[in-house]
Protein backbone atom coordinates (compact mmCIF):
# COMPACT_ATOMS: atom_id res chain seq x y z
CA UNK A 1 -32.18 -3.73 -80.04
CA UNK A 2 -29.57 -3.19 -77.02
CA UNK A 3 -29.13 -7.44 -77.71
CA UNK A 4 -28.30 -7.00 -80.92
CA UNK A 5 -25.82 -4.14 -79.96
CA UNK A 6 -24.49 -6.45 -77.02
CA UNK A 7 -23.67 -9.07 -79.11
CA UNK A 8 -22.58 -6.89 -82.15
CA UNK A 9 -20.13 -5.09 -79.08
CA UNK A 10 -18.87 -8.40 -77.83
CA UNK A 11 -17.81 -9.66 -81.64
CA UNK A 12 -15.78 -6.47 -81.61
CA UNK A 13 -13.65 -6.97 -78.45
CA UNK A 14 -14.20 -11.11 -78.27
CA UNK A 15 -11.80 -13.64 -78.75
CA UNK A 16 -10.09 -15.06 -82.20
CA UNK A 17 -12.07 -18.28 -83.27
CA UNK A 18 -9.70 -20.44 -84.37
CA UNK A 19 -11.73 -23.36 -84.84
CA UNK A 20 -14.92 -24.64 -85.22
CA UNK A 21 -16.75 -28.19 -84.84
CA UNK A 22 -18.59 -30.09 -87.79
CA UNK A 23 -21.92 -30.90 -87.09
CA UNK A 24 -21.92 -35.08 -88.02
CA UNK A 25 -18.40 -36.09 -87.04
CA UNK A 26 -17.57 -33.45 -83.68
CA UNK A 27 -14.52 -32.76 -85.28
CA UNK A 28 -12.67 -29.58 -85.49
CA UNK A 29 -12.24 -27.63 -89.10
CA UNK A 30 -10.54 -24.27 -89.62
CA UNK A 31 -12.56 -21.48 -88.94
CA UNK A 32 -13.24 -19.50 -92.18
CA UNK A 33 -13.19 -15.59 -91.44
CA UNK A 34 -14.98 -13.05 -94.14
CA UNK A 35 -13.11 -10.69 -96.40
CA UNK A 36 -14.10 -8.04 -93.47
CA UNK A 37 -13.12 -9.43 -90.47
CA UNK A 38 -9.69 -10.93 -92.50
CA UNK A 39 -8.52 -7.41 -93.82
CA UNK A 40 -9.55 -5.32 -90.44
CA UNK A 41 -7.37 -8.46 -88.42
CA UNK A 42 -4.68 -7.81 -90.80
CA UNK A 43 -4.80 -4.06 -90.23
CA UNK A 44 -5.06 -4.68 -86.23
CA UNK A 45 -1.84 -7.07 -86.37
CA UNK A 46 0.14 -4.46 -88.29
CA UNK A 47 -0.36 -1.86 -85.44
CA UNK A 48 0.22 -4.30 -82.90
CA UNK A 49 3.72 -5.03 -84.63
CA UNK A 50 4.43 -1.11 -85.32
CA UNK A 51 3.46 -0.33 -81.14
CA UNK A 52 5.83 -3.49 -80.78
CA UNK A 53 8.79 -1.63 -82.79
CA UNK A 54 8.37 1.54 -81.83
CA UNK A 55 7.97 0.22 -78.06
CA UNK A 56 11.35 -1.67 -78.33
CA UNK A 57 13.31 0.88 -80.01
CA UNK A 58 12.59 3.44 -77.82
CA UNK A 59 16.08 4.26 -76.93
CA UNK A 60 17.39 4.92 -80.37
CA UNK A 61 14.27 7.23 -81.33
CA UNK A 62 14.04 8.95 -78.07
CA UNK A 63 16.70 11.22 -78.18
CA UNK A 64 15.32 12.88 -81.95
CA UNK A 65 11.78 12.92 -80.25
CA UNK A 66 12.98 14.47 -77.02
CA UNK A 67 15.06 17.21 -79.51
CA UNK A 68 12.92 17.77 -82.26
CA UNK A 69 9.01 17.48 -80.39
CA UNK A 70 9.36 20.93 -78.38
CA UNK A 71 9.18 22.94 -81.94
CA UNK A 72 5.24 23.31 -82.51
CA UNK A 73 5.65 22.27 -86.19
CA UNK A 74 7.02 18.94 -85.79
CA UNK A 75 4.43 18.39 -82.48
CA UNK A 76 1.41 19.00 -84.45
CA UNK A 77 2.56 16.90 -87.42
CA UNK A 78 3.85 14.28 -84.67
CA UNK A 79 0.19 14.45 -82.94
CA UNK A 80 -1.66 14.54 -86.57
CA UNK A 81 -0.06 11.17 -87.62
CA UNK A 82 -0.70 9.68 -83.92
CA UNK A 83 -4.33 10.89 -84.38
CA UNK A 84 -5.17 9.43 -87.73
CA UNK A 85 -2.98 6.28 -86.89
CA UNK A 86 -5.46 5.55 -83.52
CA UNK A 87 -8.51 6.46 -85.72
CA UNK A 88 -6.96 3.61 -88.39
CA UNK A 89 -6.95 0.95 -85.73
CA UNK A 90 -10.18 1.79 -84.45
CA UNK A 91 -12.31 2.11 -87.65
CA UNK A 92 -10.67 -1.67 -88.04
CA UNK A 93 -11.48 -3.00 -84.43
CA UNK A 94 -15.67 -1.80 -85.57
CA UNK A 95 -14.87 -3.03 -88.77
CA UNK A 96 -13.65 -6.90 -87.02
CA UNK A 97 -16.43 -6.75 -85.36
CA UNK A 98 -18.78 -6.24 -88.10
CA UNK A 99 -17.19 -8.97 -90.16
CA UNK A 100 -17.47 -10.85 -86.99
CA UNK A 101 -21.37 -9.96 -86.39
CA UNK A 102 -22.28 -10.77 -90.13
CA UNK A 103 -20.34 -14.19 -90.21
CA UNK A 104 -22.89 -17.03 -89.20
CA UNK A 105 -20.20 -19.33 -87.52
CA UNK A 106 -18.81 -16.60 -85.06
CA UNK A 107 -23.03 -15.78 -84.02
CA UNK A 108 -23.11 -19.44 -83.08
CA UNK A 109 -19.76 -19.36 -81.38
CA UNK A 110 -20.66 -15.99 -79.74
CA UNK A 111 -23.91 -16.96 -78.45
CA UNK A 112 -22.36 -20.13 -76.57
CA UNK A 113 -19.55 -17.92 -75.18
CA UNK A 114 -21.70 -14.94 -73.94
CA UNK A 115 -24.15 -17.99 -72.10
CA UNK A 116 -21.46 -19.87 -70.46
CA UNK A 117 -19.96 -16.50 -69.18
CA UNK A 118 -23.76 -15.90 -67.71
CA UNK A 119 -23.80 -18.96 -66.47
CA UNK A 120 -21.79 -22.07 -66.45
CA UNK A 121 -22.88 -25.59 -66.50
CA UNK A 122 -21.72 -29.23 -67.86
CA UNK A 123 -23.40 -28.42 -70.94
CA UNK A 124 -21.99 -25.32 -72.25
CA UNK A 125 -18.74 -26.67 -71.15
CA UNK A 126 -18.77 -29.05 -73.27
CA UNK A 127 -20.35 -27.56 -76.04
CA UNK A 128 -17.37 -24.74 -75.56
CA UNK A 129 -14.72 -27.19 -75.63
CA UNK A 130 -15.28 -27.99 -79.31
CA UNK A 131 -14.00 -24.45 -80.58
CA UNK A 132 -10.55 -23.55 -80.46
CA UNK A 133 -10.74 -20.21 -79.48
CA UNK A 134 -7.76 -17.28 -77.65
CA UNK A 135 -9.38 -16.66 -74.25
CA UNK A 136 -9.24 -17.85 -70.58
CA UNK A 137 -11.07 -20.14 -69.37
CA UNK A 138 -13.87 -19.13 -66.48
CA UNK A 139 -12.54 -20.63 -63.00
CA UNK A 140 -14.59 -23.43 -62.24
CA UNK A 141 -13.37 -24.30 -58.71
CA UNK A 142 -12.00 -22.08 -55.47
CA UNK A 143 -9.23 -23.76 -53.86
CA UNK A 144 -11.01 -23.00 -50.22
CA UNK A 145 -13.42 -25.58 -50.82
CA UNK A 146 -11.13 -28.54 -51.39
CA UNK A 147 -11.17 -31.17 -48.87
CA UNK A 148 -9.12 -31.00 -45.83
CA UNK A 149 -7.05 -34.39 -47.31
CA UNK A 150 -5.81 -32.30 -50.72
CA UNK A 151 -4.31 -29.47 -48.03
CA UNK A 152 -0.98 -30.11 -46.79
CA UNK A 153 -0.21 -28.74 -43.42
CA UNK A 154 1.59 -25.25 -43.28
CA UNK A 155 5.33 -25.95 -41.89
CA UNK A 156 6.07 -22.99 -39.38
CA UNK A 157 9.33 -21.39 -39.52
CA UNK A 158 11.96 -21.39 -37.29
């Protein structure tokens, strides 16, 4: 059960599978989203891009807001629309997820990602490579540990 809602949880905040590898030939095709997971992603980019303008015009807003926000009226109807607006975006981020969880492609993917975050080794590496996915890589090295001929000498100041 708390799997299951692991995995469902990690399809709702993990990355955008882009795409995916065919079985026979190990190369890549487009990854095919459901109707779910495409409409919630659409939602989710249209409230990125509204944050986006109403982030960058700031300055020419600002001045009604400042103005017009200290009359109850206009804050609760103000507040109402922010409310219902953040409840929008989340219903779709559940809803992504869902789409996500429910798509056999993105289990597969899913399952490789959450086991090379565990744990990483040649294999999953290589597996993961395959997928074309939006999300940094795990570090693999620490530059401490390289040998003493990669290090070049620190040059004291005068």
């Amino acid at each position: 059960m708390w799997r299951t809602i692991h995995v469902w949880w990690s399809c709702v905040f993990g990355p955008s599978l882009y795409s995916v590898p065919t079985i026979t030939t190990y190369q890549s095709t487009d990854y095919n989203p459901n109707s779910l997971e495409l409409v919630s992603n659409s939602a989710i980019k249209v409230f990125h891009l509204m944050v986006g303008v109403i982030k960058w015009t700031a300055l020419f807003w600002s001045p009604w807001a400042f103005r017009n926000l200290k009359f109850r009226d206009n804050f609760s109807e103000f507040s109402r629309f922010v409310a219902v607006t953040f409840t929008i975006y989340f219903c779709a981020l559940l809803l992504r997820g869902t789409g996500r969880f429910f798509n056999h492609t993105y289990q597969e993917f899913m399952a490789l990602f959450l086991e090379s975050k565990k744990k990483t080794n040649e294999d999953t590496v290589s597996k993961l490579t395959l997928y074309t996915f939006s999300s940094p890589w795990p570090v693999h090295f620490d530059v401490r540990n390289l040998p003493v001929y990669w290090l070049k000498p620190k040059k004291t100041s005068p």
